[in-house]
Protein backbone atom coordinates (compact mmCIF):
# COMPACT_ATOMS: atom_id res chain seq x y z
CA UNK A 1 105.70 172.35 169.47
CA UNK A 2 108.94 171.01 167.64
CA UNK A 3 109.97 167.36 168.35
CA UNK A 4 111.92 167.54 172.15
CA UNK A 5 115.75 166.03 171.68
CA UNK A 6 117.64 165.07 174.41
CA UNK A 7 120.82 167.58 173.65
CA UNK A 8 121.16 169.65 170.98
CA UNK A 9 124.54 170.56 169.97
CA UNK A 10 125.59 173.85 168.01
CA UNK A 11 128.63 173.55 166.01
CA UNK A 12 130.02 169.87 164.19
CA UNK A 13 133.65 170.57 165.09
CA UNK A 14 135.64 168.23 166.89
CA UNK A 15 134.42 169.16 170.75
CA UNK A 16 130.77 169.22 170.05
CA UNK A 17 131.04 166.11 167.57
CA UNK A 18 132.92 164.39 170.32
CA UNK A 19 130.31 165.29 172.87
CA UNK A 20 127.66 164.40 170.66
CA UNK A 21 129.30 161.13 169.99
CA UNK A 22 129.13 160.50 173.17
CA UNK A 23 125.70 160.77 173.80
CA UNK A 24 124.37 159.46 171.09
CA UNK A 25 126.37 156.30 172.24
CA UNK A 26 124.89 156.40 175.41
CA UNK A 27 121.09 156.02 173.88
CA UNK A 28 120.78 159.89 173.75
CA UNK A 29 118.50 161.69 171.02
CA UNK A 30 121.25 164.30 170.42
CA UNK A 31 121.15 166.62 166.99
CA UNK A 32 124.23 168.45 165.94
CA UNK A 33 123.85 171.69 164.33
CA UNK A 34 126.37 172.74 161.84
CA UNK A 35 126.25 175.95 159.34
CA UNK A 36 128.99 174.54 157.14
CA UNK A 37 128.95 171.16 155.03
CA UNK A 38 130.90 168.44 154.94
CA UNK A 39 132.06 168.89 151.44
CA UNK A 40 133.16 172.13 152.28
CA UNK A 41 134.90 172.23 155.33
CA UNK A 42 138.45 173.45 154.98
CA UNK A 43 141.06 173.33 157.57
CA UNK A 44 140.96 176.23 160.59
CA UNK A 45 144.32 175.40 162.22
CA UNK A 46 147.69 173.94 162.02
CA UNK A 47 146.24 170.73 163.33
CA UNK A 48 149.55 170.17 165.61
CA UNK A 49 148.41 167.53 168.70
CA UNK A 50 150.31 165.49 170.87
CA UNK A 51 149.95 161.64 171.52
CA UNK A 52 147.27 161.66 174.35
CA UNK A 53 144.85 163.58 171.69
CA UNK A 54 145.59 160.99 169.24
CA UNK A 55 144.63 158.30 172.10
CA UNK A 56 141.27 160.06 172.66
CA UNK A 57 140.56 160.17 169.05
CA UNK A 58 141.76 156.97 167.67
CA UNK A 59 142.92 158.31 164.47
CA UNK A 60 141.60 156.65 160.94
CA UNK A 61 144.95 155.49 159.22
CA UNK A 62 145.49 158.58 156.43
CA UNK A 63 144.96 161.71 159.55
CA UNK A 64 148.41 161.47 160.78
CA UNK A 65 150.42 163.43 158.04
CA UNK A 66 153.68 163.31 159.94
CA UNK A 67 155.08 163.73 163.41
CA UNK A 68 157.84 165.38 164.90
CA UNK A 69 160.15 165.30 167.63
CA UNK A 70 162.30 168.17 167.17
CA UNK A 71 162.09 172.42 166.71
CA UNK A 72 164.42 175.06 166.20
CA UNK A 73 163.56 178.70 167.41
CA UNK A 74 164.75 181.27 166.02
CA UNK A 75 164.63 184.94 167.89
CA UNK A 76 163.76 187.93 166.04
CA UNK A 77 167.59 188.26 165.33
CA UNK A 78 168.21 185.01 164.02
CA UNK A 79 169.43 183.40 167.00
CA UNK A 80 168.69 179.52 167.00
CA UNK A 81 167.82 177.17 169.89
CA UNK A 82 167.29 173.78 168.66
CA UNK A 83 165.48 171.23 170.91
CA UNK A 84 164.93 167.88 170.41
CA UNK A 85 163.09 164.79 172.36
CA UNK A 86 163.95 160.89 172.22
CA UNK A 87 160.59 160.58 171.60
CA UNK A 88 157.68 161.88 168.99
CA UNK A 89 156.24 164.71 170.86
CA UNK A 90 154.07 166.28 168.39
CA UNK A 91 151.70 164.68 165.20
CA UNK A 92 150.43 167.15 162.53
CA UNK A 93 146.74 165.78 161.57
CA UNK A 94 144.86 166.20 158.25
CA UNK A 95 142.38 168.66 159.89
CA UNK A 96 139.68 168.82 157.17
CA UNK A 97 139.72 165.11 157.43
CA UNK A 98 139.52 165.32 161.06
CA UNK A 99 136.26 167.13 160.63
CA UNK A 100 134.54 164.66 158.42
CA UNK A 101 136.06 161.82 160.72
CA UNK A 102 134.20 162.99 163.65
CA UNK A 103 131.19 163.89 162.50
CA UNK A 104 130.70 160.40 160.32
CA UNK A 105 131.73 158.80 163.97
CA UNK A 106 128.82 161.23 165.55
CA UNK A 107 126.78 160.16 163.27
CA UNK A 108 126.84 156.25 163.60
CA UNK A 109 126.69 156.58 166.96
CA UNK A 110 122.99 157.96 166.40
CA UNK A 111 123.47 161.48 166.80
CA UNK A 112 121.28 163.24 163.86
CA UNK A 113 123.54 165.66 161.44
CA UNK A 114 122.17 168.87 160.54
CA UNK A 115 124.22 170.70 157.93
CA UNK A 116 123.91 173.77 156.38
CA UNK A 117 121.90 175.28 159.59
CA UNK A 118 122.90 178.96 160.75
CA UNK A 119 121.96 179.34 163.98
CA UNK A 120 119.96 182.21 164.74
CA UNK A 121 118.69 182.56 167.86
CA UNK A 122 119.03 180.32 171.12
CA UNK A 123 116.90 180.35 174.05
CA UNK A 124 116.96 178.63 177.25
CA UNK A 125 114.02 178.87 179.68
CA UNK A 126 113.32 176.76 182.64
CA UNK A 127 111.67 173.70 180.70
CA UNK A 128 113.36 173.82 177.38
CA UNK A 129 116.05 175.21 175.25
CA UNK A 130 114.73 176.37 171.96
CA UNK A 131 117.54 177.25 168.95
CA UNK A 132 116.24 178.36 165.57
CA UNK A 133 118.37 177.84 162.39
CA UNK A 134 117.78 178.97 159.16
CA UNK A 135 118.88 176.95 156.05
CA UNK A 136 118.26 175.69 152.55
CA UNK A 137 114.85 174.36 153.66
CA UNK A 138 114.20 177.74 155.76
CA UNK A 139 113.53 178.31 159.35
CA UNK A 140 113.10 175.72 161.93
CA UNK A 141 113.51 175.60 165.69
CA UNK A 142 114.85 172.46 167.66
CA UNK A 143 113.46 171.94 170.87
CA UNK A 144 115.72 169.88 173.43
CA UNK A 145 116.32 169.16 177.12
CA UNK A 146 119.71 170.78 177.54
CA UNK A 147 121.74 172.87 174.90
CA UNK A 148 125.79 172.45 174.29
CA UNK A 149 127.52 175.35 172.76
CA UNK A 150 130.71 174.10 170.56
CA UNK A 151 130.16 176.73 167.75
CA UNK A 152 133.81 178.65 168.35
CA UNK A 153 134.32 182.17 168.62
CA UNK A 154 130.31 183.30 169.02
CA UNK A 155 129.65 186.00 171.58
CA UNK A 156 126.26 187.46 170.64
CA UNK A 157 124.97 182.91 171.01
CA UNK A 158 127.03 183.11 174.29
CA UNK A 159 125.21 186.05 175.74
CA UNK A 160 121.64 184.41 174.20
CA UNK A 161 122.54 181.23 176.12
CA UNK A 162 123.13 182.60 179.41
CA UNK A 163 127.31 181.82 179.16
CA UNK A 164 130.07 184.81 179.71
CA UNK A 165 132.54 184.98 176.83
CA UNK A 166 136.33 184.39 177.22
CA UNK A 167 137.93 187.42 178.70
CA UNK A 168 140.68 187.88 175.80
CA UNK A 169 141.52 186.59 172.14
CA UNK A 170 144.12 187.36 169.87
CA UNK A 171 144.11 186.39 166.39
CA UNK A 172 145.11 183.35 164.47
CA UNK A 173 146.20 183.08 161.01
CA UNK A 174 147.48 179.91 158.79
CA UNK A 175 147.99 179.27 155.31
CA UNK A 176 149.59 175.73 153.31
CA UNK A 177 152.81 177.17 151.37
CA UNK A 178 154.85 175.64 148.82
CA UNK A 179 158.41 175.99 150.35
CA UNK A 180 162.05 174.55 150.26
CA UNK A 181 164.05 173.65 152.78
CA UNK A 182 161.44 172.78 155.90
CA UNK A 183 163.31 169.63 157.50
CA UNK A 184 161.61 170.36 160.83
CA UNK A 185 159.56 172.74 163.07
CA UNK A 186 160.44 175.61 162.74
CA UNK A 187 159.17 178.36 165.44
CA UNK A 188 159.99 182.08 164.80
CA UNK A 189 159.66 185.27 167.76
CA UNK A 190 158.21 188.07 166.36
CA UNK A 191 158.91 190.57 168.71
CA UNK A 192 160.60 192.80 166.32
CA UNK A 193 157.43 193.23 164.46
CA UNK A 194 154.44 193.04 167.16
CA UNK A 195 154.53 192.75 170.48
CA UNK A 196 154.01 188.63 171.52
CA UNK A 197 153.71 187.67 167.98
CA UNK A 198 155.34 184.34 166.74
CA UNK A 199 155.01 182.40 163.54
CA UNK A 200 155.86 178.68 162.71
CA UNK A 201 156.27 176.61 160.07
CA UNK A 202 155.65 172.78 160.30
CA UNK A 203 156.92 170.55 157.68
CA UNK A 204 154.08 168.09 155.73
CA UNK A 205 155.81 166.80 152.84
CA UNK A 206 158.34 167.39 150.77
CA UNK A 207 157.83 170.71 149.70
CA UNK A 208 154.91 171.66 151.71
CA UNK A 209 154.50 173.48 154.69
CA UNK A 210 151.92 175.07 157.20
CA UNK A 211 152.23 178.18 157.95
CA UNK A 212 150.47 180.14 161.38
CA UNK A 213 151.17 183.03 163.07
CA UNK A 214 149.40 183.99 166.53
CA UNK A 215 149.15 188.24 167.05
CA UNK A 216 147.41 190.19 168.61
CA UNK A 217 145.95 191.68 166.09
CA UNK A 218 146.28 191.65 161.85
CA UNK A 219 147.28 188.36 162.16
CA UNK A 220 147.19 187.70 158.36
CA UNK A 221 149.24 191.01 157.58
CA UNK A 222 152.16 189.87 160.13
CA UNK A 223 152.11 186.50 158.23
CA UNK A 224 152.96 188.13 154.85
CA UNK A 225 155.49 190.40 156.54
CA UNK A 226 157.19 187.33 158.15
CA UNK A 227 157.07 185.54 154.50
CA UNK A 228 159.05 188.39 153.16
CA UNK A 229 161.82 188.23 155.74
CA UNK A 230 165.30 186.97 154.93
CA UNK A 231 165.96 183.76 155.40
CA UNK A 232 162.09 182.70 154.87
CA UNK A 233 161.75 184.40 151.17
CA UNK A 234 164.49 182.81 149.44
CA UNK A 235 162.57 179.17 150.26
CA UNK A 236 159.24 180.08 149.43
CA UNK A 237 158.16 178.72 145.68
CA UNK A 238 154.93 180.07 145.74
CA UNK A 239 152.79 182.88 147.34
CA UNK A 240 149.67 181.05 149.29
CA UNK A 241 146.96 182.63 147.39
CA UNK A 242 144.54 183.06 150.24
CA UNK A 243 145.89 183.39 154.10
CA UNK A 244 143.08 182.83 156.64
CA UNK A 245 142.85 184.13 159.90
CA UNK A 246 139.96 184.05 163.15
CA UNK A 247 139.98 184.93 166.48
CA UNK A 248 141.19 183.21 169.10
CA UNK A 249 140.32 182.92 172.54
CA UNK A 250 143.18 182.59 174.95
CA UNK A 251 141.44 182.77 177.95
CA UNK A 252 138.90 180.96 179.68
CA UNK A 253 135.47 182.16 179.72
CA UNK A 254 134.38 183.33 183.51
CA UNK A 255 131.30 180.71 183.31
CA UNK A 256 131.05 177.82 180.81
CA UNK A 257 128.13 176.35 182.19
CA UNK A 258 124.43 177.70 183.45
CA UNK A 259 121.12 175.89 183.73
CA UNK A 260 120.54 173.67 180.75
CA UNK A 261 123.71 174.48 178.99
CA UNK A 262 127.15 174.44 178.88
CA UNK A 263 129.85 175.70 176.32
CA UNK A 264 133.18 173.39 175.07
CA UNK A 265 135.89 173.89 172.84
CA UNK A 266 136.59 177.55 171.64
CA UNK A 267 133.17 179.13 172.53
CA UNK A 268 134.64 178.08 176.37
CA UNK A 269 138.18 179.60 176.14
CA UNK A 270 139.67 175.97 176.61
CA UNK A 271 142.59 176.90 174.80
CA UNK A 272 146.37 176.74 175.19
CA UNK A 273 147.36 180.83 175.84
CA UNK A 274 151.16 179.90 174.59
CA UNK A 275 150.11 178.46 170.98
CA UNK A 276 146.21 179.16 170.49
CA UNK A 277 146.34 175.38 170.19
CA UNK A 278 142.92 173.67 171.73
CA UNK A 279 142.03 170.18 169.73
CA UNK A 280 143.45 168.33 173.35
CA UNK A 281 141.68 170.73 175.50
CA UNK A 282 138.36 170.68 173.72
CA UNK A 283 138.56 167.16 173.57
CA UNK A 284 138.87 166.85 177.27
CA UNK A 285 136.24 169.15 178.21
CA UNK A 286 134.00 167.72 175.77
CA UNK A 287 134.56 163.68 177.69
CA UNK A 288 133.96 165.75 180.65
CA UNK A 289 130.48 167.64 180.00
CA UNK A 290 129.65 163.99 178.13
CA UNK A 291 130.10 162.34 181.75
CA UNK A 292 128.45 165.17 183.42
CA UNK A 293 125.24 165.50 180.90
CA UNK A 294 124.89 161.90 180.82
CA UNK A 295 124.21 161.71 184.67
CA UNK A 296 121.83 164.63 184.38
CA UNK A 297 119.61 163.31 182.07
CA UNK A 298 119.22 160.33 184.01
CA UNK A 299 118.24 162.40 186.93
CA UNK A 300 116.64 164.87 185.02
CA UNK A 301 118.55 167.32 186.84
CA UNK A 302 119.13 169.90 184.70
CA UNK A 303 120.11 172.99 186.50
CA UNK A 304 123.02 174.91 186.91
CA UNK A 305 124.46 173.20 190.43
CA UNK A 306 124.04 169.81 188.80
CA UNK A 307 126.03 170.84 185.77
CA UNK A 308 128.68 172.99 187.31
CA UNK A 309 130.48 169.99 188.24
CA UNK A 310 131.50 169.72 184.54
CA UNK A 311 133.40 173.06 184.77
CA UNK A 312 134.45 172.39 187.89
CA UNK A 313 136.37 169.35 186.49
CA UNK A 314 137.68 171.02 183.31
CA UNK A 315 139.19 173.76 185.71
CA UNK A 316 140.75 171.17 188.32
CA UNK A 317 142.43 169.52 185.73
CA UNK A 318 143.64 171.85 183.58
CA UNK A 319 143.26 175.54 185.50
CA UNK A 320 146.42 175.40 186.58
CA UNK A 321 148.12 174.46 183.79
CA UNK A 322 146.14 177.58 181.68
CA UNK A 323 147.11 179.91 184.59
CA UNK A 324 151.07 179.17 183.93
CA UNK A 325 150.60 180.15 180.36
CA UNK A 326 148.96 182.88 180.70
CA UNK A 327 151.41 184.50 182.71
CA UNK A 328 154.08 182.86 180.22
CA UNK A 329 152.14 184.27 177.48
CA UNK A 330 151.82 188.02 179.46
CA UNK A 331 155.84 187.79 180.38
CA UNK A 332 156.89 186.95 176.77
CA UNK A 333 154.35 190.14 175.21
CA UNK A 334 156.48 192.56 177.39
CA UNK A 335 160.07 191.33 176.09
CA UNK A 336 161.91 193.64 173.62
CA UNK A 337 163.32 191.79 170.71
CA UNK A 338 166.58 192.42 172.16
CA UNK A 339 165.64 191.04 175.43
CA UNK A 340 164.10 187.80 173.64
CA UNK A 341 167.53 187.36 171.77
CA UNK A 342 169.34 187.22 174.87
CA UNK A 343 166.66 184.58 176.31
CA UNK A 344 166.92 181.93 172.76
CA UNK A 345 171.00 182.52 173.37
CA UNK A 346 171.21 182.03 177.10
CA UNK A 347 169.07 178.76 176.46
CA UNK A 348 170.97 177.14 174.25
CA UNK A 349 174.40 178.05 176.00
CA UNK A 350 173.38 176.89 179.23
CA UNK A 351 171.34 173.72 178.11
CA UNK A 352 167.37 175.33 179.89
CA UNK A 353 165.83 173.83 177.26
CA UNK A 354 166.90 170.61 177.00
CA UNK A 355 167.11 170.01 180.85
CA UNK A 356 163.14 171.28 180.83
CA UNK A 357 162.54 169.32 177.89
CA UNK A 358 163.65 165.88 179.38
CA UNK A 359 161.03 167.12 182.71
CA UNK A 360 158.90 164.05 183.62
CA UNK A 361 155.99 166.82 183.51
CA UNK A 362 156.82 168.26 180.39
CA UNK A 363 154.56 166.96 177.32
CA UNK A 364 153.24 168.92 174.59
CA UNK A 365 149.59 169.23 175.92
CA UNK A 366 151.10 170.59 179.24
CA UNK A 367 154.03 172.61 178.25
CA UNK A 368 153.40 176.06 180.22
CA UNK A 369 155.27 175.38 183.13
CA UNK A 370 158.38 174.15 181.20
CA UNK A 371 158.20 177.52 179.38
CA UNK A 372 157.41 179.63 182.32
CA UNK A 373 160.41 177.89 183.74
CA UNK A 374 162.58 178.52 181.11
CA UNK A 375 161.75 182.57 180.88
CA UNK A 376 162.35 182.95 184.20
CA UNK A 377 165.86 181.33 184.36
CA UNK A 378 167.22 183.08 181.23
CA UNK A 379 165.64 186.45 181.44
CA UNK A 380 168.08 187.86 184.22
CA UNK A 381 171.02 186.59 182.31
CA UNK A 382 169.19 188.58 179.11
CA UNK A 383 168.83 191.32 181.41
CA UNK A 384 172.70 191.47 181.20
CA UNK A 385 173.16 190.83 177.33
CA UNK A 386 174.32 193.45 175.47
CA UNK A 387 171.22 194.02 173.20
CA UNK A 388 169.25 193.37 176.20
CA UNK A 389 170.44 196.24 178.07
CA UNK A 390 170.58 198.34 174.90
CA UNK A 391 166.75 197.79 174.28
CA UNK A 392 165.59 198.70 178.01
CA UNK A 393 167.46 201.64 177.48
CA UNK A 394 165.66 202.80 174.36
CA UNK A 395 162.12 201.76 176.07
């Protein structure tokens, strides 16, 4: 029988490093399994977080790249809303960096680092969880009282633990570009070339941007076709070799929790359904099932009714706030292009934005019910605009 662990955590991201952090703080045995290496992890997102996932983190001095308190959208006709806060709203983090911060944290704090380890098979029975990895050194299996799944997009390890998957993903793509003229955000509606599409491009340094794109589907291909388009083509110096692009959940899984595990992060759907954005929301749920595991180990209470009141937390605090952008998300995939022209033009004539904007509830964490807000206002008035009307008429 393999040594027993306290928690064993699949996937070294930042959820299940935060979680095992901890833990391991706490006088946990926690391991943290993790197929890639730290000398070769490479960035996954934009890495765009607001100041209350900085205050979670504490940020090393060199993982804040810039920040930013301004955008400019742009419909798919060129139309331009700028918006702008007194205040930074948004910080654009060195994300590989990120990585290696959390995981030398998890480490210190006594959680054991396992890298290199695919996980092959999990199993959780009554007594134990059992997950076997295969690696450099070959098979092994780690025993341990309760199992946490961080390892991102995973169903076939979802439906070994016990866990539902999240109910719908699209798919993310990003990509560093070497490109003139980037002073600020700059967020671009796609509409014109697939249905809920947008891309953005978020200035790093001088001459260096990051590029995503959320679609719902050939994420990478709408990413070059949005590079070629006027107005983007003449400021690009250089062709990113190599555009990368995963799924991504954007909505929450059914169940996130069952007896003697529980999923955070990505494998949970605890992602923003506007942006595909979900450093803040992993981070939360992961200081959540931390609270909640900590408890049950004390008690060695284990099951499923002792652990559900970690998803019952996550979903008290922040169900609502998904809900809203999901339905923002759902309203904005069913505008024409002309129809999302007349919304970007109504909202900068009639000052939406900017009234939303200065919203005591509006941050950039919990921005779905600013932009719910916002579609709703201006989409009657779009209703009425001239390549609104034309466009219902043609669908």
């Amino acid at each position: 029988m393999p040594e027993l662990y306290d928690v064993a955590v699949i996937g070294g991201g930042p959820s299940g490093c935060l979680v095992a952090s901890a833990l391991a703080s706490g006088g946990r045995r926690v391991v943290v399994l993790e197929h890639r290496r730290a000398d070769a992890v490479e960035p996954c997102c934009t890495g765009i977080v607001g100041r209350p996932y900085l205050d979670c983190i504490q940020p090393c001095e060199d993982l804040v790249l810039t920040a930013a308190r301004s955008a400019v959208l742009i419909s798919p006709s060129g139309r331009r809303l700028h918006v702008a806060s007194a205040v930074d709203q948004a910080f654009v983090l060195d994300r590989a960096l990120l990585e290696l911060q959390l995981r030398r944290r998890a480490a210190e704090a006594g959680a054991e680092m396992v890298e290199g380890a695919l996980v092959t098979r999990a199993r959780v029975s009554t007594d134990v969880c059992e997950t076997k990895v295969s690696g450099p050194d070959g098979a092994r299996t780690y025993a341990s009282r309760v199992l946490v799944v961080a390892s991102g997009v995973n169903p076939g390890l979802l439906r070994q633990a016990g866990l539902g998957q999240p109910a719908k993903y699209m798919v993310g793509a990003h990509a560093e570009v070497e490109m003139d003229g980037v002073d600020e955000t700059e967020v671009y509606f796609l509409s014109d070339v697939a249905p809920g599409a947008f891309a953005w491009l978020v200035p790093m340094a001088p001459g260096r941007v990051r590029l995503g794109v959320l679609s719902a589907s050939l994420a990478a291909q709408v990413a070059g076709m949005f590079l070629a388009r006027p107005g983007v083509r003449d400021r690009v110096r250089r062709q990113p070799l190599h555009i990368a692009q995963r799924p991504v959940p954007v909505a929450v899984s059914r169940r996130m929790h069952g007896e003697r595990v529980l999923a955070v992060g990505d494998a949970a759907g605890q992602v923003k359904p506007t942006t595909g954005g979900g450093l803040y929301l992993g981070a939360m749920a992961a200081a959540a099932a931390a609270a909640v595991l900590a408890e049950a180990l004390a008690r060695d209470d284990l099951s499923a009714r002792a652990l559900s009141r970690y998803e019952a937390q996550w979903r008290s605090a922040f169900g609502g706030e998904l809900r809203r952008g999901a339905l923002a998300r759902a309203v904005y995939s069913r505008l024409s292009a002309g129809l999302v022209d007349g919304v970007i033009e109504l909202a900068a004539r009639t000052g939406v934005a900017e009234t939303l904007l200065r919203s005591p509830s509006f941050s950039f964490d919990r921005h779905s019910g600013a932009l719910l807000s916002g579609l709703l206002r201006c989409l009657p008035g779009a209703l009425l605009h001239p390549a609104g009307r034309q466009s219902e008429a043609e669908s």
